[in-house]
PDB file of N, CA and C in Angstrom:
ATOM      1  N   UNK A   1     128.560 232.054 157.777  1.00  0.00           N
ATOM      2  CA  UNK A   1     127.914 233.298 157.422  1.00  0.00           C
ATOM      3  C   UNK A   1     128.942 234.201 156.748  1.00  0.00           C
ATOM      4  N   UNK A   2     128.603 234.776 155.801  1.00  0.00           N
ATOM      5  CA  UNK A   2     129.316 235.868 154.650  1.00  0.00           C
ATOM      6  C   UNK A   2     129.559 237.195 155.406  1.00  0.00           C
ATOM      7  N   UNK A   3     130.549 237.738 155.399  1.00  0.00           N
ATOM      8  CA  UNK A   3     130.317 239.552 156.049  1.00  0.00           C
ATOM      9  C   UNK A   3     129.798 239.901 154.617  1.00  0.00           C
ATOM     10  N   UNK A   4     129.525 241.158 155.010  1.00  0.00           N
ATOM     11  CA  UNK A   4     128.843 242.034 153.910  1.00  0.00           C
ATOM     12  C   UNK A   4     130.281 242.352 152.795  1.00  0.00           C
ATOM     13  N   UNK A   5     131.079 242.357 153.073  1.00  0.00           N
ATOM     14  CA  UNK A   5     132.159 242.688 151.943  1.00  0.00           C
ATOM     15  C   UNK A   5     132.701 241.482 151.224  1.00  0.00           C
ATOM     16  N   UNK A   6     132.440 239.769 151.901  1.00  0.00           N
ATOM     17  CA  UNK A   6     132.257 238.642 151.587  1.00  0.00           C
ATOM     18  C   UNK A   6     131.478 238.758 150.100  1.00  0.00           C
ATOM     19  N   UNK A   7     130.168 238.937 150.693  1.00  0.00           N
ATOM     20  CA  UNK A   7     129.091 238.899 149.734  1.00  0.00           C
ATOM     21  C   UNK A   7     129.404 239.591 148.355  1.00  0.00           C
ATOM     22  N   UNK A   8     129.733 241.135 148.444  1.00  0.00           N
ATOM     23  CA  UNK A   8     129.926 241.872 147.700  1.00  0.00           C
ATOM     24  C   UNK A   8     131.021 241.581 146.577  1.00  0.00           C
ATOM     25  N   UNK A   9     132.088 240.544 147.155  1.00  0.00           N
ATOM     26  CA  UNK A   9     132.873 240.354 146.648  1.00  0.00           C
ATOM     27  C   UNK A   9     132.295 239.366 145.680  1.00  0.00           C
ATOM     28  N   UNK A  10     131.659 238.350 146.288  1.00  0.00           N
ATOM     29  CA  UNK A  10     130.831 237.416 145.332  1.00  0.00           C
ATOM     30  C   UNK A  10     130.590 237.744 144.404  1.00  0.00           C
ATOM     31  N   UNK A  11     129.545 238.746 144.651  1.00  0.00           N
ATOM     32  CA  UNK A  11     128.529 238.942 143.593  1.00  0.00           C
ATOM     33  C   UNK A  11     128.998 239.738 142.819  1.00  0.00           C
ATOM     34  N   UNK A  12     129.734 240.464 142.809  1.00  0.00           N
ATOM     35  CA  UNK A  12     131.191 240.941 141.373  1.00  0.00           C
ATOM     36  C   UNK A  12     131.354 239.933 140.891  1.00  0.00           C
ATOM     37  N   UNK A  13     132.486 238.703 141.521  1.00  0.00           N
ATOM     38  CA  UNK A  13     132.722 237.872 140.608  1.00  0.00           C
ATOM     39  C   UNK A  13     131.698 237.311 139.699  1.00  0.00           C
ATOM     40  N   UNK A  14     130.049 236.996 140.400  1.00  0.00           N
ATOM     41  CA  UNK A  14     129.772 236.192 139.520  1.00  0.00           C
ATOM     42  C   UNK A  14     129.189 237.204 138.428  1.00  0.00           C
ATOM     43  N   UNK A  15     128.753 238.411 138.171  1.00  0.00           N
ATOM     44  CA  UNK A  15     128.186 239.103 137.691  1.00  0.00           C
ATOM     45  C   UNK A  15     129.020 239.157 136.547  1.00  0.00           C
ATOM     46  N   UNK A  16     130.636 239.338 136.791  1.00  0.00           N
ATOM     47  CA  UNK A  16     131.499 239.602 135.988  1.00  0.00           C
ATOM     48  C   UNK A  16     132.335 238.641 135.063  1.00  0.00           C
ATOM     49  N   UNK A  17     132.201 237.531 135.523  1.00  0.00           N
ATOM     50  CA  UNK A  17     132.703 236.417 134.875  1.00  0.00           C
ATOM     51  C   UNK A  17     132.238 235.992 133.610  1.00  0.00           C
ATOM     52  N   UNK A  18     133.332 236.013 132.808  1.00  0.00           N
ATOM     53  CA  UNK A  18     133.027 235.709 131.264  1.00  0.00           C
ATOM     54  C   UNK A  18     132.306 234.502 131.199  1.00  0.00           C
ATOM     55  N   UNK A  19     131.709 234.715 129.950  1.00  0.00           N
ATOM     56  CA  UNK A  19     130.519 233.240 129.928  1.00  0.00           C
ATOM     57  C   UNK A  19     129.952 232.695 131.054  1.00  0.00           C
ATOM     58  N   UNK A  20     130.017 233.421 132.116  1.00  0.00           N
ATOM     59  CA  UNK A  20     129.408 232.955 133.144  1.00  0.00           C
ATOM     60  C   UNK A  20     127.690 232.685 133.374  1.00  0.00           C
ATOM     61  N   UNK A  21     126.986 232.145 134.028  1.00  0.00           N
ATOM     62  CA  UNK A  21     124.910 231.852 134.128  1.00  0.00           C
ATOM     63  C   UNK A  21     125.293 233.137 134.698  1.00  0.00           C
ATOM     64  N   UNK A  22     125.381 233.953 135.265  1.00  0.00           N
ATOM     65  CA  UNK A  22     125.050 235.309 136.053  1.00  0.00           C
ATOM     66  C   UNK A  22     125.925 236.315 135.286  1.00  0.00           C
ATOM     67  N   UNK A  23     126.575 236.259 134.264  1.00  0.00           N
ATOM     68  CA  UNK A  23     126.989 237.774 133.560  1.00  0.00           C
ATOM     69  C   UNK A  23     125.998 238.449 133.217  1.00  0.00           C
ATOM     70  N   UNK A  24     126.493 239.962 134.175  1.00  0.00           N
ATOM     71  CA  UNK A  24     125.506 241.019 133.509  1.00  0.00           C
ATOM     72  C   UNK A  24     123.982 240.576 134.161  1.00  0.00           C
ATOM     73  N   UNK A  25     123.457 240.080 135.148  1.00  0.00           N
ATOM     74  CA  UNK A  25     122.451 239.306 135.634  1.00  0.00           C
ATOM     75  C   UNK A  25     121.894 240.709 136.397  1.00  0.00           C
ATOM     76  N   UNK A  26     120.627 241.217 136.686  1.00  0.00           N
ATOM     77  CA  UNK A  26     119.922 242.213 136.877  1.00  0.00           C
ATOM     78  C   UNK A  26     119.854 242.086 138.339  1.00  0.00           C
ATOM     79  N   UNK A  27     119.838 240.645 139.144  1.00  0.00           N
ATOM     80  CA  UNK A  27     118.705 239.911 139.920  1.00  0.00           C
ATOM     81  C   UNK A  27     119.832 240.029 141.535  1.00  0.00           C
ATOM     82  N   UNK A  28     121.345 239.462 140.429  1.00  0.00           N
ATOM     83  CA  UNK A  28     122.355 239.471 141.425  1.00  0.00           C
ATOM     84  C   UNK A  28     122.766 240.705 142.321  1.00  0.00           C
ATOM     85  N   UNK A  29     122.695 242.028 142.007  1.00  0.00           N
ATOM     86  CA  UNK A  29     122.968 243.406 143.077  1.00  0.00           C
ATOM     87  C   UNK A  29     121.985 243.305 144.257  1.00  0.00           C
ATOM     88  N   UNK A  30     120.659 242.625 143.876  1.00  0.00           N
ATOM     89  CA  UNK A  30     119.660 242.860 144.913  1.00  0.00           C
ATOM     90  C   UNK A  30     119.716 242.131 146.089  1.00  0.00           C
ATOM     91  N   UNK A  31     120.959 240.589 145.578  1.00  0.00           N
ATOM     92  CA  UNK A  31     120.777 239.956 146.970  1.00  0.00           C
ATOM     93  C   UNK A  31     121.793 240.731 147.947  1.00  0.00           C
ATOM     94  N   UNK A  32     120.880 239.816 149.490  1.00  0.00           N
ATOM     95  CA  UNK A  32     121.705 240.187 150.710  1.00  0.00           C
ATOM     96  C   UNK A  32     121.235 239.492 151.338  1.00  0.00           C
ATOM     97  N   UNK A  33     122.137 239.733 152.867  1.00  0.00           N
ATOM     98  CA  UNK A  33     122.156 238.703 154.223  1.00  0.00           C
ATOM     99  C   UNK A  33     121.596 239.639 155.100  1.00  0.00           C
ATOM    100  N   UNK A  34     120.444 238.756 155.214  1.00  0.00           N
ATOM    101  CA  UNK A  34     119.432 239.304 156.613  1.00  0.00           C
ATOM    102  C   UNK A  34     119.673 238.403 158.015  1.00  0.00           C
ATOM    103  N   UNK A  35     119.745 238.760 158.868  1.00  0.00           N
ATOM    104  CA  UNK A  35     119.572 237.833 159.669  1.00  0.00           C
ATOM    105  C   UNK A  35     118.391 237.736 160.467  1.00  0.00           C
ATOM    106  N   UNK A  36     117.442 236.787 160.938  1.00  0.00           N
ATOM    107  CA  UNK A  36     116.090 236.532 161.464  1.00  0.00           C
ATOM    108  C   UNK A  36     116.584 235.431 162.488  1.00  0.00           C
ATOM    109  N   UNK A  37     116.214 236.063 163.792  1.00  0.00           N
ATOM    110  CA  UNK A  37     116.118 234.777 164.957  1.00  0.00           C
ATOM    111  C   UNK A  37     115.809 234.023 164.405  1.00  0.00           C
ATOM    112  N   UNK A  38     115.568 232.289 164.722  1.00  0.00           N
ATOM    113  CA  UNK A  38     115.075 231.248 164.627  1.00  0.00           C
ATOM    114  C   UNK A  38     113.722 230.937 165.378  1.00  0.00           C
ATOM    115  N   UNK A  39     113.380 231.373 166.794  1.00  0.00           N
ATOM    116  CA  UNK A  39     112.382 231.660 166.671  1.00  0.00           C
ATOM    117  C   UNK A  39     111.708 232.548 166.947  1.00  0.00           C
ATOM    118  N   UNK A  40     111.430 232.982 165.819  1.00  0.00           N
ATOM    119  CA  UNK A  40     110.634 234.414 165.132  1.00  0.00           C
ATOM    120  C   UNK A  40     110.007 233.607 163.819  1.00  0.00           C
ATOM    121  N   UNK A  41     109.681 232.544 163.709  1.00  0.00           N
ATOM    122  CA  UNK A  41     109.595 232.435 162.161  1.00  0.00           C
ATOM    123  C   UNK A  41     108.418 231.311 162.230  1.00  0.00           C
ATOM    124  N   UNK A  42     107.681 230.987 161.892  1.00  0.00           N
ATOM    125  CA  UNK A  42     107.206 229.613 161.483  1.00  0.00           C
ATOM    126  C   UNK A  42     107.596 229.013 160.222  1.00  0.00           C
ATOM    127  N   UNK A  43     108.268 227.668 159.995  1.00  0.00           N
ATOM    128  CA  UNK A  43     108.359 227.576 158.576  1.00  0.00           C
ATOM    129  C   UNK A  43     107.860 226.023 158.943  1.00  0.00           C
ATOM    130  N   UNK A  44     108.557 225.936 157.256  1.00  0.00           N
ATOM    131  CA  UNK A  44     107.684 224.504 156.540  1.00  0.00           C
ATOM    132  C   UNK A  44     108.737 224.368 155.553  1.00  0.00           C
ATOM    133  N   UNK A  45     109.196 222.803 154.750  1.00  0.00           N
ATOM    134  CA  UNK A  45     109.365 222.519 153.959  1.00  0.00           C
ATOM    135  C   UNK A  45     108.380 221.882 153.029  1.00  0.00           C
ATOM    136  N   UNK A  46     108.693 223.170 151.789  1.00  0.00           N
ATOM    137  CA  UNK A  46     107.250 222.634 150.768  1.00  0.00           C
ATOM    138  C   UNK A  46     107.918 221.718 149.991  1.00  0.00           C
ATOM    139  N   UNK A  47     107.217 220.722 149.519  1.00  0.00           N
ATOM    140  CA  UNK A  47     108.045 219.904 148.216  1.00  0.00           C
ATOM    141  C   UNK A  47     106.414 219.881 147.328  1.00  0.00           C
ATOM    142  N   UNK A  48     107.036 220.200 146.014  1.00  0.00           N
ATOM    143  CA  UNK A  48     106.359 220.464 144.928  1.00  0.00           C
ATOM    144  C   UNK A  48     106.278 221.557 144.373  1.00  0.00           C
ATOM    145  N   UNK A  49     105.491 222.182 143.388  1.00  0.00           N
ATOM    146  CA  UNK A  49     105.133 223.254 142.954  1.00  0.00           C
ATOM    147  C   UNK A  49     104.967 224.308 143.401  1.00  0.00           C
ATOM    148  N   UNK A  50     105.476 225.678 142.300  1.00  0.00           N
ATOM    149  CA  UNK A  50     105.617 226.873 143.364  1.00  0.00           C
ATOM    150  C   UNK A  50     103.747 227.351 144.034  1.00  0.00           C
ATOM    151  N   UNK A  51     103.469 227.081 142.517  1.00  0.00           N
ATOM    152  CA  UNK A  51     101.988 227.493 142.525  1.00  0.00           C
ATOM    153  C   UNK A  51     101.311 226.549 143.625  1.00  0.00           C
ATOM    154  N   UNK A  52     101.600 225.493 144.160  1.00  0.00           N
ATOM    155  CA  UNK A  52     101.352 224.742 145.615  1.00  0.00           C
ATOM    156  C   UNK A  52     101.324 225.493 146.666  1.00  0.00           C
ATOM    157  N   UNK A  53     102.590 226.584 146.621  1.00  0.00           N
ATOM    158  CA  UNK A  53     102.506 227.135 148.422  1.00  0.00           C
ATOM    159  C   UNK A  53     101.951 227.909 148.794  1.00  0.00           C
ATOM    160  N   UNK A  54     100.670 228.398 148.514  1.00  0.00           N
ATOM    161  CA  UNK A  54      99.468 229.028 149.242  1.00  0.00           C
ATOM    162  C   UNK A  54      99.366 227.767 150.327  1.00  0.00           C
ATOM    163  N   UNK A  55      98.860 226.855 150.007  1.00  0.00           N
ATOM    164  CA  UNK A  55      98.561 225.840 150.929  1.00  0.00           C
ATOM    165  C   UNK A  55      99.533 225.803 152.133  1.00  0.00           C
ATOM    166  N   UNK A  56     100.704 225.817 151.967  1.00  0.00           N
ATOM    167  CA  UNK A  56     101.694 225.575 152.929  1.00  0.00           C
ATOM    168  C   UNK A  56     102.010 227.150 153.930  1.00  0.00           C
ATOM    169  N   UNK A  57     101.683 227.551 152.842  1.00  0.00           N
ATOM    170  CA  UNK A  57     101.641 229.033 153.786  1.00  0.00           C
ATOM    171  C   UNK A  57     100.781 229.306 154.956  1.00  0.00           C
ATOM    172  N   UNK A  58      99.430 228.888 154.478  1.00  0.00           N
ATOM    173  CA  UNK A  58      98.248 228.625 154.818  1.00  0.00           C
ATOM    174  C   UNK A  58      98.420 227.650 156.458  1.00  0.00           C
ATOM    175  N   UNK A  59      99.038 226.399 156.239  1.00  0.00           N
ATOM    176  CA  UNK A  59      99.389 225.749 157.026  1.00  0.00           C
ATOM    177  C   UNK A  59     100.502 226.361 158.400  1.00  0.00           C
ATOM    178  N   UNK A  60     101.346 227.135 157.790  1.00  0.00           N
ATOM    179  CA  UNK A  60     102.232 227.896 158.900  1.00  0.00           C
ATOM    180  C   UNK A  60     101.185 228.913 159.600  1.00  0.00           C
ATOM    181  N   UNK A  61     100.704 229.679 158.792  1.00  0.00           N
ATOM    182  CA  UNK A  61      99.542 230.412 159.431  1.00  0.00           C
ATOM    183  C   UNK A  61      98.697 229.449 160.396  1.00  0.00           C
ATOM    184  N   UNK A  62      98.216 228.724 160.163  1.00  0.00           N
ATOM    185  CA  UNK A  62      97.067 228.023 161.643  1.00  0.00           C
ATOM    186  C   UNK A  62      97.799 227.496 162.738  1.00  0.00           C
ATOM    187  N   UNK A  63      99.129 227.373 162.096  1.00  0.00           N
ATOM    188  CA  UNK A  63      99.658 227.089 163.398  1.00  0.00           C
ATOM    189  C   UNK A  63      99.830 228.328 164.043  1.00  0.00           C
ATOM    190  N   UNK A  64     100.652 228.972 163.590  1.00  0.00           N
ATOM    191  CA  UNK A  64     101.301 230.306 164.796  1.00  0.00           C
ATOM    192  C   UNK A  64     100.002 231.046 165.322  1.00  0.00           C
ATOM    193  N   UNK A  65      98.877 231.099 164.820  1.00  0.00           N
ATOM    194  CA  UNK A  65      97.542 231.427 165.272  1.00  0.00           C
ATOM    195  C   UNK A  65      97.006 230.460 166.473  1.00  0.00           C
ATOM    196  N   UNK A  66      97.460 229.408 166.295  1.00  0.00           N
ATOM    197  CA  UNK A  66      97.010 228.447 167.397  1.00  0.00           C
ATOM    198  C   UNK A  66      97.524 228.499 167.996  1.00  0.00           C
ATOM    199  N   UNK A  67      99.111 228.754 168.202  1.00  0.00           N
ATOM    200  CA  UNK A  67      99.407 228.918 169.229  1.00  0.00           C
ATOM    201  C   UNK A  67      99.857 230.849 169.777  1.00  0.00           C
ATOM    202  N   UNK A  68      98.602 231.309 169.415  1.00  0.00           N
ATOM    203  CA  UNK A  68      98.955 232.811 170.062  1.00  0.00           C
ATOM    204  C   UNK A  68      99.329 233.689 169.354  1.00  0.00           C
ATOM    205  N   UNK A  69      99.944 233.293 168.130  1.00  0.00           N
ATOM    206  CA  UNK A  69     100.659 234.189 167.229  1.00  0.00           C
ATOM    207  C   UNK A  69     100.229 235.412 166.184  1.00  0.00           C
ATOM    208  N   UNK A  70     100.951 236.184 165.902  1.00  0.00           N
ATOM    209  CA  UNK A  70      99.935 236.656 164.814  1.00  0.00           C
ATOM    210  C   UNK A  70     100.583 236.898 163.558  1.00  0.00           C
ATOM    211  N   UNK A  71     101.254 236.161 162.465  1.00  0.00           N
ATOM    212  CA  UNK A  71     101.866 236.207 161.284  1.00  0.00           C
ATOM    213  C   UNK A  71     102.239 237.411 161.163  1.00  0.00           C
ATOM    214  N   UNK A  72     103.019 237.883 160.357  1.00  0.00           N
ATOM    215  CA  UNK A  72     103.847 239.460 159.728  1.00  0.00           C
ATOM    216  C   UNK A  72     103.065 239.303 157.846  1.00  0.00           C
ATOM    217  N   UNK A  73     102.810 240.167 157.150  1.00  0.00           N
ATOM    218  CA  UNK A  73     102.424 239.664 155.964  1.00  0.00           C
ATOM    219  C   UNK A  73     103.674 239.456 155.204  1.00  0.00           C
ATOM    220  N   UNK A  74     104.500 239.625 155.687  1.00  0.00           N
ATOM    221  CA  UNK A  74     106.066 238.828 154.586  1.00  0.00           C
ATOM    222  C   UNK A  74     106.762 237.643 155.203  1.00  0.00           C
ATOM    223  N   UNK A  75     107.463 236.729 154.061  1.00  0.00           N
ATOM    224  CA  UNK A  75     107.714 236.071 154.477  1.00  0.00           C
ATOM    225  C   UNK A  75     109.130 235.686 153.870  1.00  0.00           C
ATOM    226  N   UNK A  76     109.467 234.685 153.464  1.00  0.00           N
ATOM    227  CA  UNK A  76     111.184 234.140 152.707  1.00  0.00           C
ATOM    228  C   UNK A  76     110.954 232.883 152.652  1.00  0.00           C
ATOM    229  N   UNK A  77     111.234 232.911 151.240  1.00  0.00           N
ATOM    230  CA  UNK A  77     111.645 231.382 150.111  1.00  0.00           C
ATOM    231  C   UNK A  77     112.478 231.194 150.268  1.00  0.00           C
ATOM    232  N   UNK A  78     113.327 230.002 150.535  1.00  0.00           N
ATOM    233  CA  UNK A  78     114.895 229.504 150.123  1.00  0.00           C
ATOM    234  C   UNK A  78     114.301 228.214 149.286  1.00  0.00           C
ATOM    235  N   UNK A  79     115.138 228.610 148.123  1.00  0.00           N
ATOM    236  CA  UNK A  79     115.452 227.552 147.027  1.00  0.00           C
ATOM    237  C   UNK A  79     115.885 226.601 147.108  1.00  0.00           C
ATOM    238  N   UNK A  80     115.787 225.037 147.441  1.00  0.00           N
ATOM    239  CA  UNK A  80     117.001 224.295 147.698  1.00  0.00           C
ATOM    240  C   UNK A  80     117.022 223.566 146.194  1.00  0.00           C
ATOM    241  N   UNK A  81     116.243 223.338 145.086  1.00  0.00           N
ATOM    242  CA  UNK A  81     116.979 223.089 144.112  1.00  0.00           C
ATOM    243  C   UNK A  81     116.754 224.159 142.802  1.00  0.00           C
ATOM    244  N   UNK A  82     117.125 223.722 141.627  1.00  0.00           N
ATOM    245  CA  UNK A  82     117.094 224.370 140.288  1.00  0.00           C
ATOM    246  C   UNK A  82     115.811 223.897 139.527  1.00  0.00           C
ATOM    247  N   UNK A  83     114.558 224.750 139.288  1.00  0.00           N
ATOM    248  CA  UNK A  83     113.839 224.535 138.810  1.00  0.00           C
ATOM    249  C   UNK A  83     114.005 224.384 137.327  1.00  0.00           C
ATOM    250  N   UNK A  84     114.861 224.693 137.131  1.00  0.00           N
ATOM    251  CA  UNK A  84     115.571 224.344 135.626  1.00  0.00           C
ATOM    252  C   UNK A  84     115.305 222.844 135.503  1.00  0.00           C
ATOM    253  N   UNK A  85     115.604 222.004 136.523  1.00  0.00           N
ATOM    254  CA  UNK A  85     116.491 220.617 136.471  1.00  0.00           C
ATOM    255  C   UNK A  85     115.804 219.896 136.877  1.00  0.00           C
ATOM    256  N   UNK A  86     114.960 220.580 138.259  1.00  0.00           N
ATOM    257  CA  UNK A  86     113.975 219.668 138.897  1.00  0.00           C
ATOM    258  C   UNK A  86     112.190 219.470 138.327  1.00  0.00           C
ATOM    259  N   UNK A  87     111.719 218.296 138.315  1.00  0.00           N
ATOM    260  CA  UNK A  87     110.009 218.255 137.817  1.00  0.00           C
ATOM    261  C   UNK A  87     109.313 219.308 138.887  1.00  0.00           C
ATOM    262  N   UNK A  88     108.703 219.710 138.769  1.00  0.00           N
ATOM    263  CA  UNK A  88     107.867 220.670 139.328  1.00  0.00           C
ATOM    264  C   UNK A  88     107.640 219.715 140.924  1.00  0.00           C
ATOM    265  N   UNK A  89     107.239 218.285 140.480  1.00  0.00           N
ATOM    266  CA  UNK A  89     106.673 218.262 141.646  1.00  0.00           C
ATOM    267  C   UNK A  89     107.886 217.655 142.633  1.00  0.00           C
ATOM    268  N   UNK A  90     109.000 217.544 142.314  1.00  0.00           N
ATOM    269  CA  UNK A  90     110.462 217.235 143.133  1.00  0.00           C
ATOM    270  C   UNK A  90     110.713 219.130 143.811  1.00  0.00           C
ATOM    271  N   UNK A  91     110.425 219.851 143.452  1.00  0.00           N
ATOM    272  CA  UNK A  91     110.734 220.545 143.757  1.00  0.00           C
ATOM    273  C   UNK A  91     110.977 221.200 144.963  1.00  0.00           C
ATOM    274  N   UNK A  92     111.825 221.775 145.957  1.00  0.00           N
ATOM    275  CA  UNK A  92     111.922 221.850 147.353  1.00  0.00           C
ATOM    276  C   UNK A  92     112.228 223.252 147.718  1.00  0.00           C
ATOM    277  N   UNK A  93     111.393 223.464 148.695  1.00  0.00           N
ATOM    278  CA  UNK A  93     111.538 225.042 149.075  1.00  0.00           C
ATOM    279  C   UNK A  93     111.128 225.099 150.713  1.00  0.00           C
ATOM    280  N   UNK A  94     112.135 225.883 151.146  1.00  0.00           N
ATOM    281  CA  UNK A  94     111.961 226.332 153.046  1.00  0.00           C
ATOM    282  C   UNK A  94     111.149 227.830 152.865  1.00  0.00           C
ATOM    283  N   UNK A  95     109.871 227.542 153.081  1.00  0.00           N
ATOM    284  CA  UNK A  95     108.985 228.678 153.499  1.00  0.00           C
ATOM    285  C   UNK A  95     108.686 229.108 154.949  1.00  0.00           C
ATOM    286  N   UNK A  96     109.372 229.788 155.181  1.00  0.00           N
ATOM    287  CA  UNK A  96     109.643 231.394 155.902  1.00  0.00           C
ATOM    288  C   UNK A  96     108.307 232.025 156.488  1.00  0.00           C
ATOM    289  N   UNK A  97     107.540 231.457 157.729  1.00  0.00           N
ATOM    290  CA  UNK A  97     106.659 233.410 157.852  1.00  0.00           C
ATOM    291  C   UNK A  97     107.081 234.188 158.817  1.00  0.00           C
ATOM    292  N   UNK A  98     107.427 235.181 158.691  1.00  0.00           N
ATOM    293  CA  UNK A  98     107.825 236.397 159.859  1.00  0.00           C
ATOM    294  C   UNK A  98     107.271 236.087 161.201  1.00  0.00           C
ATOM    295  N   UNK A  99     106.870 236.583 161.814  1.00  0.00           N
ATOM    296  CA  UNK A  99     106.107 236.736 163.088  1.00  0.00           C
ATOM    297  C   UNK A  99     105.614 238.424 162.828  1.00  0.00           C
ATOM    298  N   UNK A 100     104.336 239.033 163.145  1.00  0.00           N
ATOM    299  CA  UNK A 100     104.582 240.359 163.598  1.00  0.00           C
ATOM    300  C   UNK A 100     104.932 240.956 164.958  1.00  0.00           C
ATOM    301  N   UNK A 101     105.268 242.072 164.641  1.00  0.00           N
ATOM    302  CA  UNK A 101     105.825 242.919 165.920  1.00  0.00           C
ATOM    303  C   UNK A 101     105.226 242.979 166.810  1.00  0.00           C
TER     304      UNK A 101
END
């Protein structure tokens, strides 16, 4: 895990680096490190298309409902590859639902 001055430091470098994929990048100031219990969350690994994960969302939802739960309406994507690189339907993502309070 990154401290917060870790991070910060990062995301200078990459923002700032000549010829760098992230010079001058809009997207990079906004990230940060949240931390979320483990369980607090229902997830899923989706593989395929982004436009696919209603379904999978959908799927974390009946569960945590079945068992008692009641979803948060936000949730968290992690990227695990480059949609640049990958076919749509190789594509892999850890979908995240909150729990509510």
């Amino acid at each position: 895990m990154f401290t917060h001055d870790e991070l910060e430091r990062i995301k200078r470098d990459l923002v700032t680096k000549k010829r760098g994929k992230l010079a001058g990048s809009p997207t990079v100031p906004h990230v940060f490190i949240e931390s979320i219990p483990t369980d607090r969350v229902g997830r899923v690994l989706h593989v395929g298309p982004y436009a696919d994960e209603p379904a999978s969302f959908a799927r974390i939802g009946a569960v945590l409902e079945h068992a008692g739960l009641k979803p948060a309406p936000t949730h968290i994507e992690v990227y695990l590859n480059d949609p640049r690189r990958a076919r749509p339907a190789a594509l892999r993502t850890v979908l995240l639902r909150q729990l509510a309070a």
